[in-house]
Protein backbone atom coordinates (compact mmCIF):
# COMPACT_ATOMS: atom_id res chain seq x y z
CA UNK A 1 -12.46 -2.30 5.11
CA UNK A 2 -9.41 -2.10 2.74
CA UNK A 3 -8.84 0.77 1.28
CA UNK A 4 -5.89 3.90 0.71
CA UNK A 5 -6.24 7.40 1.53
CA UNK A 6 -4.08 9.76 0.13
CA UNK A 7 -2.03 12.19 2.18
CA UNK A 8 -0.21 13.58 -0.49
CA UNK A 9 -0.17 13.72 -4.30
CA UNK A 10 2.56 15.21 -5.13
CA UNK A 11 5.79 14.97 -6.95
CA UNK A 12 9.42 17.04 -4.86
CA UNK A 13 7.80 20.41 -5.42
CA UNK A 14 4.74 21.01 -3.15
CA UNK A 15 2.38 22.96 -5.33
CA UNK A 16 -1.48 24.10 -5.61
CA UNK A 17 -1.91 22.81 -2.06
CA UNK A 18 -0.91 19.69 -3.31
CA UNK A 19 1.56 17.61 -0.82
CA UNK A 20 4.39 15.20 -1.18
CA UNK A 21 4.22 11.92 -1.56
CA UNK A 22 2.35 9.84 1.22
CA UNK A 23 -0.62 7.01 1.52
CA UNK A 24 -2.18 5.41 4.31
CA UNK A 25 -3.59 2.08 3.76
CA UNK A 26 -6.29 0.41 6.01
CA UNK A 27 -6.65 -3.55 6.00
CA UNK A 28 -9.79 -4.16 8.51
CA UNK A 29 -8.02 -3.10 11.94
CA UNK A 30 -4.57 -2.23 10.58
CA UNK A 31 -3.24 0.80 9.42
CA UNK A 32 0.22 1.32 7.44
CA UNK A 33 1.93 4.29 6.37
CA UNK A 34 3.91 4.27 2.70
CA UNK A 35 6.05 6.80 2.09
CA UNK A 36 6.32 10.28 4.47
CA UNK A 37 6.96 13.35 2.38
CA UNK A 38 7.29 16.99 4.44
CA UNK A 39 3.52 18.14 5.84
CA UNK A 40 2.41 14.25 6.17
CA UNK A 41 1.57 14.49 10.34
CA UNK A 42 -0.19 17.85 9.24
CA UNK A 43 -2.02 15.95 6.70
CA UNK A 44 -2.60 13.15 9.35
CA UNK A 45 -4.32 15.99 11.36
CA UNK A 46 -5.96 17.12 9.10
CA UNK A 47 -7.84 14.05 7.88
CA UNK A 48 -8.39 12.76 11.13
CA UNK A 49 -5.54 9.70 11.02
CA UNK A 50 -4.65 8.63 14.35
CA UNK A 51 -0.88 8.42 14.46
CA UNK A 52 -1.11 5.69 16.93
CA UNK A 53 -3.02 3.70 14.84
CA UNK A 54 0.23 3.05 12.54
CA UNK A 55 2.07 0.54 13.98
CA UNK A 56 4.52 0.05 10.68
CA UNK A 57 5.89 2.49 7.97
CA UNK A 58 7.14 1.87 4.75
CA UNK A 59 9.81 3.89 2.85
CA UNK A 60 9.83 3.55 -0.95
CA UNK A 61 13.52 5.40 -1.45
CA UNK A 62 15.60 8.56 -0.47
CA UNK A 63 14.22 11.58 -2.40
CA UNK A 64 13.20 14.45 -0.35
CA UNK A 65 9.73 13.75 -1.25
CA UNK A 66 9.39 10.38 0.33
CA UNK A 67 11.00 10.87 3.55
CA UNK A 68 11.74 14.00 4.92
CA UNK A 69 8.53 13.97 7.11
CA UNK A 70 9.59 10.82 8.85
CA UNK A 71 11.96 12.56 12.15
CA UNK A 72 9.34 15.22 12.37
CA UNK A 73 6.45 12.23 12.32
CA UNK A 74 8.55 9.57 14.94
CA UNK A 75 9.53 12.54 17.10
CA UNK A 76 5.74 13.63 17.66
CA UNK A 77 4.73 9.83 18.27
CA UNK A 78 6.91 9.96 21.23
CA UNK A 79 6.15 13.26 22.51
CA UNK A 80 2.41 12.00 22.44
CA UNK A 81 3.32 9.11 24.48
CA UNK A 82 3.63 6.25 22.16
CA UNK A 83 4.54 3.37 24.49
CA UNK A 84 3.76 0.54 21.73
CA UNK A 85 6.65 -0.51 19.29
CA UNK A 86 6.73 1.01 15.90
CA UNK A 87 8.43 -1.05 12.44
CA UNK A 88 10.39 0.70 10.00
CA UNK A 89 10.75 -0.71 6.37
CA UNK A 90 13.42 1.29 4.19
CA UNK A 91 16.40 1.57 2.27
CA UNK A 92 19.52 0.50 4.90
CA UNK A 93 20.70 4.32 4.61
CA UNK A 94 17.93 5.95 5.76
CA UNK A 95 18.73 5.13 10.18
CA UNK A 96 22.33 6.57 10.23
CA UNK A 97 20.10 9.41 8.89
CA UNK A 98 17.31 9.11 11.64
CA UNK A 99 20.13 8.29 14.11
CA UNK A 100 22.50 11.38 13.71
CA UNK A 101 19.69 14.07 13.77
CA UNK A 102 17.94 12.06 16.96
CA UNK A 103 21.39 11.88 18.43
CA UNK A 104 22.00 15.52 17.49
CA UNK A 105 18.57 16.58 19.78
CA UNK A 106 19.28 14.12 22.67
CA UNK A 107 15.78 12.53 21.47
CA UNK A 108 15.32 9.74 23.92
CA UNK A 109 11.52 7.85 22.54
CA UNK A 110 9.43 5.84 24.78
CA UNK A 111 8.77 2.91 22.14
CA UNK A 112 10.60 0.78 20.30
CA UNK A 113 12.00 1.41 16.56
CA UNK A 114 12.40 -1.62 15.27
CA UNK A 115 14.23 -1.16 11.56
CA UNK A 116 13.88 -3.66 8.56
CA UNK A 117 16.32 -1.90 5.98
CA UNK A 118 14.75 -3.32 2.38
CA UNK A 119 17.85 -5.42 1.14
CA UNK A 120 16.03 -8.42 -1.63
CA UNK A 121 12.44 -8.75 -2.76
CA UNK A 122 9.54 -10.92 -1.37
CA UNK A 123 7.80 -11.08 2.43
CA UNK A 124 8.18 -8.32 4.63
CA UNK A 125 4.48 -9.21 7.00
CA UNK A 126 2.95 -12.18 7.10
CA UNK A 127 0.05 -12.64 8.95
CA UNK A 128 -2.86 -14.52 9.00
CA UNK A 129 -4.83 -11.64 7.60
CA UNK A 130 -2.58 -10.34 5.27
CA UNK A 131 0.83 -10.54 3.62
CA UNK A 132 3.05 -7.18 2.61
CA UNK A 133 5.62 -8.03 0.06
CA UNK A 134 8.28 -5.67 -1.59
CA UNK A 135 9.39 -5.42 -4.85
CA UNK A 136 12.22 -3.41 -6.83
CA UNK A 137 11.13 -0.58 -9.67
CA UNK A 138 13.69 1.34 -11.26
CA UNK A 139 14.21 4.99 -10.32
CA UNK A 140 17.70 7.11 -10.46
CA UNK A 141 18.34 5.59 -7.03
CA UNK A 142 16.97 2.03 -5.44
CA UNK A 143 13.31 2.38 -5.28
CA UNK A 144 10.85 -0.45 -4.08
CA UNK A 145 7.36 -0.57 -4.60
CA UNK A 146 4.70 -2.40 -2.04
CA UNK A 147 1.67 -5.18 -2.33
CA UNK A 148 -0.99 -5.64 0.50
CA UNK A 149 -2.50 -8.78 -0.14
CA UNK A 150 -5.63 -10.13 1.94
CA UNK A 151 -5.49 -13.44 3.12
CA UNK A 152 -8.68 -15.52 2.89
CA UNK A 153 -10.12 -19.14 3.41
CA UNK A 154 -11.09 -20.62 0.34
CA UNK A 155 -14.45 -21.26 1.81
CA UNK A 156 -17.14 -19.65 4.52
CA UNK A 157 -19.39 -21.48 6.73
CA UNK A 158 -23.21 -21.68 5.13
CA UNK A 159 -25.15 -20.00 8.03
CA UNK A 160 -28.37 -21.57 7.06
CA UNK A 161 -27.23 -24.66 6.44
CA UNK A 162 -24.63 -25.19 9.40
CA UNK A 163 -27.46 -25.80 11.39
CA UNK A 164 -28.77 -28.57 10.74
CA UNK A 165 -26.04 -30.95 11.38
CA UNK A 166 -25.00 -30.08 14.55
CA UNK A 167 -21.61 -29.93 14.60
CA UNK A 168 -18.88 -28.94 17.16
CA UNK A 169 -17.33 -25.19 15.62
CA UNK A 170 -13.85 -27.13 16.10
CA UNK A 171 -14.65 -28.47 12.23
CA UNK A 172 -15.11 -25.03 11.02
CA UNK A 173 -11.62 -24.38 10.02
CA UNK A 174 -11.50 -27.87 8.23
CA UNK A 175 -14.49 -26.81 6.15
CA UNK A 176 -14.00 -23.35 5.34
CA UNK A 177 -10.54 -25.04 3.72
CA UNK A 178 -12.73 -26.84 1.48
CA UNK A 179 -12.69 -30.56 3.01
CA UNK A 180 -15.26 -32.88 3.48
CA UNK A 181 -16.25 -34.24 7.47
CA UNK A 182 -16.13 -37.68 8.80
CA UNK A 183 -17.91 -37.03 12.04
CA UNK A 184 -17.18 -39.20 15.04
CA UNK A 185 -19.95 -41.51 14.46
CA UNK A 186 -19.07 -42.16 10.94
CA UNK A 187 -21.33 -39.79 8.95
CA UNK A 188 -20.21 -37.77 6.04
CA UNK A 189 -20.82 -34.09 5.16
CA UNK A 190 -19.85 -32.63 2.19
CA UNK A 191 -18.32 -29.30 1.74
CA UNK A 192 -20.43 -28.18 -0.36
CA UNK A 193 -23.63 -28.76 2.10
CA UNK A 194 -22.22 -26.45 4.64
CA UNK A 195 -20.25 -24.02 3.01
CA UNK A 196 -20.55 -21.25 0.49
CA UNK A 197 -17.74 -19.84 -2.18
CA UNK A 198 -15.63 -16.77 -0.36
CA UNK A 199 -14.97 -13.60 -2.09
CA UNK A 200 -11.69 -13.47 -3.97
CA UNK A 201 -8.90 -11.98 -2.14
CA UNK A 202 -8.06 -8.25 -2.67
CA UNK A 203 -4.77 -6.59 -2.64
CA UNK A 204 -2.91 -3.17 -3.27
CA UNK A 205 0.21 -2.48 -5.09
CA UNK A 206 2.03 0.98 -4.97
CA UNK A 207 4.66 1.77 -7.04
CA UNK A 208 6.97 3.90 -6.20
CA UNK A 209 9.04 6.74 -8.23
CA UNK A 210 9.62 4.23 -11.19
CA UNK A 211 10.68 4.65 -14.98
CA UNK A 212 8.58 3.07 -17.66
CA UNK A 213 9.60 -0.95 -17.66
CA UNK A 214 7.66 -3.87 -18.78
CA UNK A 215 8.46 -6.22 -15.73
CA UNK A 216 6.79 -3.78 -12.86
CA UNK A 217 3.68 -5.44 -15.05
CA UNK A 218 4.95 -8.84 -14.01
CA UNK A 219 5.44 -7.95 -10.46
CA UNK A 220 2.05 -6.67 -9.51
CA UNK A 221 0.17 -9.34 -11.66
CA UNK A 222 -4.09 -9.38 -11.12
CA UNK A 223 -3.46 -6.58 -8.55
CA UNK A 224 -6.75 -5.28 -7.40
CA UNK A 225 -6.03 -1.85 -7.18
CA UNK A 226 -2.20 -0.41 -8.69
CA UNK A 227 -0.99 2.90 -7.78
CA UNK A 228 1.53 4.05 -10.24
CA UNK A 229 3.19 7.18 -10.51
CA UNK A 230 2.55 10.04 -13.02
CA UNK A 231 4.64 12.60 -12.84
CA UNK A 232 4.25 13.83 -16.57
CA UNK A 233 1.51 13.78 -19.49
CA UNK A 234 2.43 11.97 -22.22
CA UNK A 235 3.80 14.56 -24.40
CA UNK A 236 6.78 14.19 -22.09
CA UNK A 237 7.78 10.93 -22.91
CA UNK A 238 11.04 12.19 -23.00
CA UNK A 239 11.49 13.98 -19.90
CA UNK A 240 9.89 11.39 -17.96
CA UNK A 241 12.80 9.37 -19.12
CA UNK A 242 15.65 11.27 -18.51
CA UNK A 243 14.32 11.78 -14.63
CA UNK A 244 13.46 8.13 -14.18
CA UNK A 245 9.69 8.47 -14.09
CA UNK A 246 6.44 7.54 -15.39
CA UNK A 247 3.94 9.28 -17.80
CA UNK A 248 0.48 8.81 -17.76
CA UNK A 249 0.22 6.66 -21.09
CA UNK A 250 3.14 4.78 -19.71
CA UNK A 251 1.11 3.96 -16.25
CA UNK A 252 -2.22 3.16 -18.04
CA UNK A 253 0.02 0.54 -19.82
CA UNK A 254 1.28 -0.96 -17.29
CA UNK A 255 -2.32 -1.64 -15.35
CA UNK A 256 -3.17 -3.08 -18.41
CA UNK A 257 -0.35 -5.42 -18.94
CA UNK A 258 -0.37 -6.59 -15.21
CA UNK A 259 -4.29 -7.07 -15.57
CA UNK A 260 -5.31 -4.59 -12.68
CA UNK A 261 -8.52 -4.06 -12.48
CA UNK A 262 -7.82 -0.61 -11.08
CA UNK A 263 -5.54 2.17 -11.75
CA UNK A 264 -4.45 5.52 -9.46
CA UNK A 265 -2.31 7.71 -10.75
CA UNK A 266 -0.03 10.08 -8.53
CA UNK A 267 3.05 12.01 -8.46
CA UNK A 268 1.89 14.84 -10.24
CA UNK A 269 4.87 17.03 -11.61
CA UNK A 270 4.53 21.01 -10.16
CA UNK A 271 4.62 22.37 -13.39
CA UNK A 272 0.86 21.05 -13.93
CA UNK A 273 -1.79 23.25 -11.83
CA UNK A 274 -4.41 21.19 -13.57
CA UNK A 275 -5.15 17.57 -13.34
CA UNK A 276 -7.94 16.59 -15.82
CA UNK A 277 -5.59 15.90 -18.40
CA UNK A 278 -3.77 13.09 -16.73
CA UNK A 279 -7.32 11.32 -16.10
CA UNK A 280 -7.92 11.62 -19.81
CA UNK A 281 -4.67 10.70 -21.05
CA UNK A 282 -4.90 7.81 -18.82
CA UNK A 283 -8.40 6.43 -19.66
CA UNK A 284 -7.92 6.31 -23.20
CA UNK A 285 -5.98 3.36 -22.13
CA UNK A 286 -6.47 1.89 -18.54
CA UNK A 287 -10.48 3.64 -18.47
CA UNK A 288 -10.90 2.01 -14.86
CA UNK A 289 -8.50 4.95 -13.83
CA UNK A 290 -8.71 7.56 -10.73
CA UNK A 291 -6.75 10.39 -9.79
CA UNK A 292 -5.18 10.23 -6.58
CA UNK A 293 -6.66 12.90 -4.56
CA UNK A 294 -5.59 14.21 -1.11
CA UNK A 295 -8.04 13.29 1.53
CA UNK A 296 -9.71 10.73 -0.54
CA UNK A 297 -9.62 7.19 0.09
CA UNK A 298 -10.06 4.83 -2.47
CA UNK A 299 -11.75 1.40 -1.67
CA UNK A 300 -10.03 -1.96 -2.87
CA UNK A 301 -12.66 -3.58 -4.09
């Protein structure tokens, strides 16, 4: 399963039981945590998110919003017992942080925190299931946004036809690359006998706090699913400029530049107790669009 679940909605202000900023994506057996506003291991809890199930967190920038949940999270995982290591992507600034209030309670952890402060774009995981890369948007301070990409043969093995020609599974990795077989006593089988078309790959991009800007389209190109924030309607165009954020017309855009096939919108400003809006100001542009809504996850598909 790939998919997101949202643990908070949010924009600084926590408002209408709506939460800061923070997502959980699951790739098949992994999980990964983007972005830890205040309340995010109560909204763990509360959606039934094992926090030892998230072996690596990612940190989008230094607002309140995205962070301040982080000691409170990192301190319970060791006073649960967390003996497995934990990886920490994020601005360079943020560990004298972590490090003078852990120092300040004599916190002593039982794992590993391995820190990976975000310094250039490009590869942060790679591994043979998936890839995470980073990416710069443009926010009052430095803000990077995130792409989980699935990693997939080009090919799958034909079940029904496999069979049939009786050979040893140590071809199967040849074949689901697309090549032809020469066995051992000279006989050819070709690709397309034994094999079958895989599904495209998937992946997620998440933008973080980010002003309107034509080249976060180029960055998260034929994304599967884009998260991009929202903070304002579009009537604040404005605003939305002067604080370094998004509207929703301005979001919409951008999924349709970068050829997403679908849009969540987030980051909802406090001074909005209603939502609907932002859905319709959003569709009449980008109409694959979904509000992200806490507790919901959201399929990549």
């Amino acid at each position: 399963m790939f998919g997101v679940t949202i643990l908070g909605n949010n924009s600084a202000l926590p408002a209408y039981d709506r939460h800061p900023t923070s997502q959980v994506v699951t790739l098949d057996q992994f999980q990964f945590l983007i972005d830890c506003g205040e309340g995010t291991q109560m909204q763990l809890a509360r959606y039934k998110i094992r926090r030892s199930r998230i072996n690596h967190i990612f940190i989008s920038h230094l607002h309140g919003d995205h962070y301040f949940g982080l000691p409170g999270l990192i301190t319970s995982m060791g006073l649960l017992g967390r003996d497995t290591d934990l990886h920490l992507y994020g601005p360079p600034l943020i560990m004298p942080i972590l490090d003078l209030m852990l120092q300040a309670a004599d916190t002593q952890f039982g794992y590993t925190l391995h820190f990976h402060p975000l310094e250039s774009e490009g590869i942060l995981l790679d591994d043979p299931k998936f890839t995470v890369e980073c990416f710069r948007v443009f926010h009052r301070i430095e803000c990077w946004g995130f792409i989980f990409r699935e990693k997939k043969k080009p090919r799958k093995i034909n079940k029904e036809t496999i069979g049939s020609y009786h050979l040893p599974a140590g071809y199967y990795e040849r074949l689901k690359l697309g090549e032809n077989i020469v066995t051992e006593n000279g006989q050819l089988i070709l690709n397309e006998n034994v094999t079958i078309a895989n599904s495209p790959a998937k992946s997620y991009a998440y933008c973080g706090d980010t002003m309107y800007n034509l080249s976060v389209a180029e960055k998260v190109k034929d994304v599967t699913l884009l998260y991009h924030e929202t903070t304002y309607l579009k009537d604040l165009n404005d605003r939305a400029k002067q604080r370094f954020h998004s509207t929703t017309a301005q979001a919409a855009d951008i999924a349709l530049r970068a050829n997403a096939k679908n849009l969540l919108i987030g980051h909802f400003s406090s001074k909005y107790e209603e939502l609907n809006q932002f859905l319709d100001e959003a569709r009449e542009i980008f109409p694959a669009t979904d509000l992200a809504i806490e507790g919901v996850t959201y399929r990549v598909l």
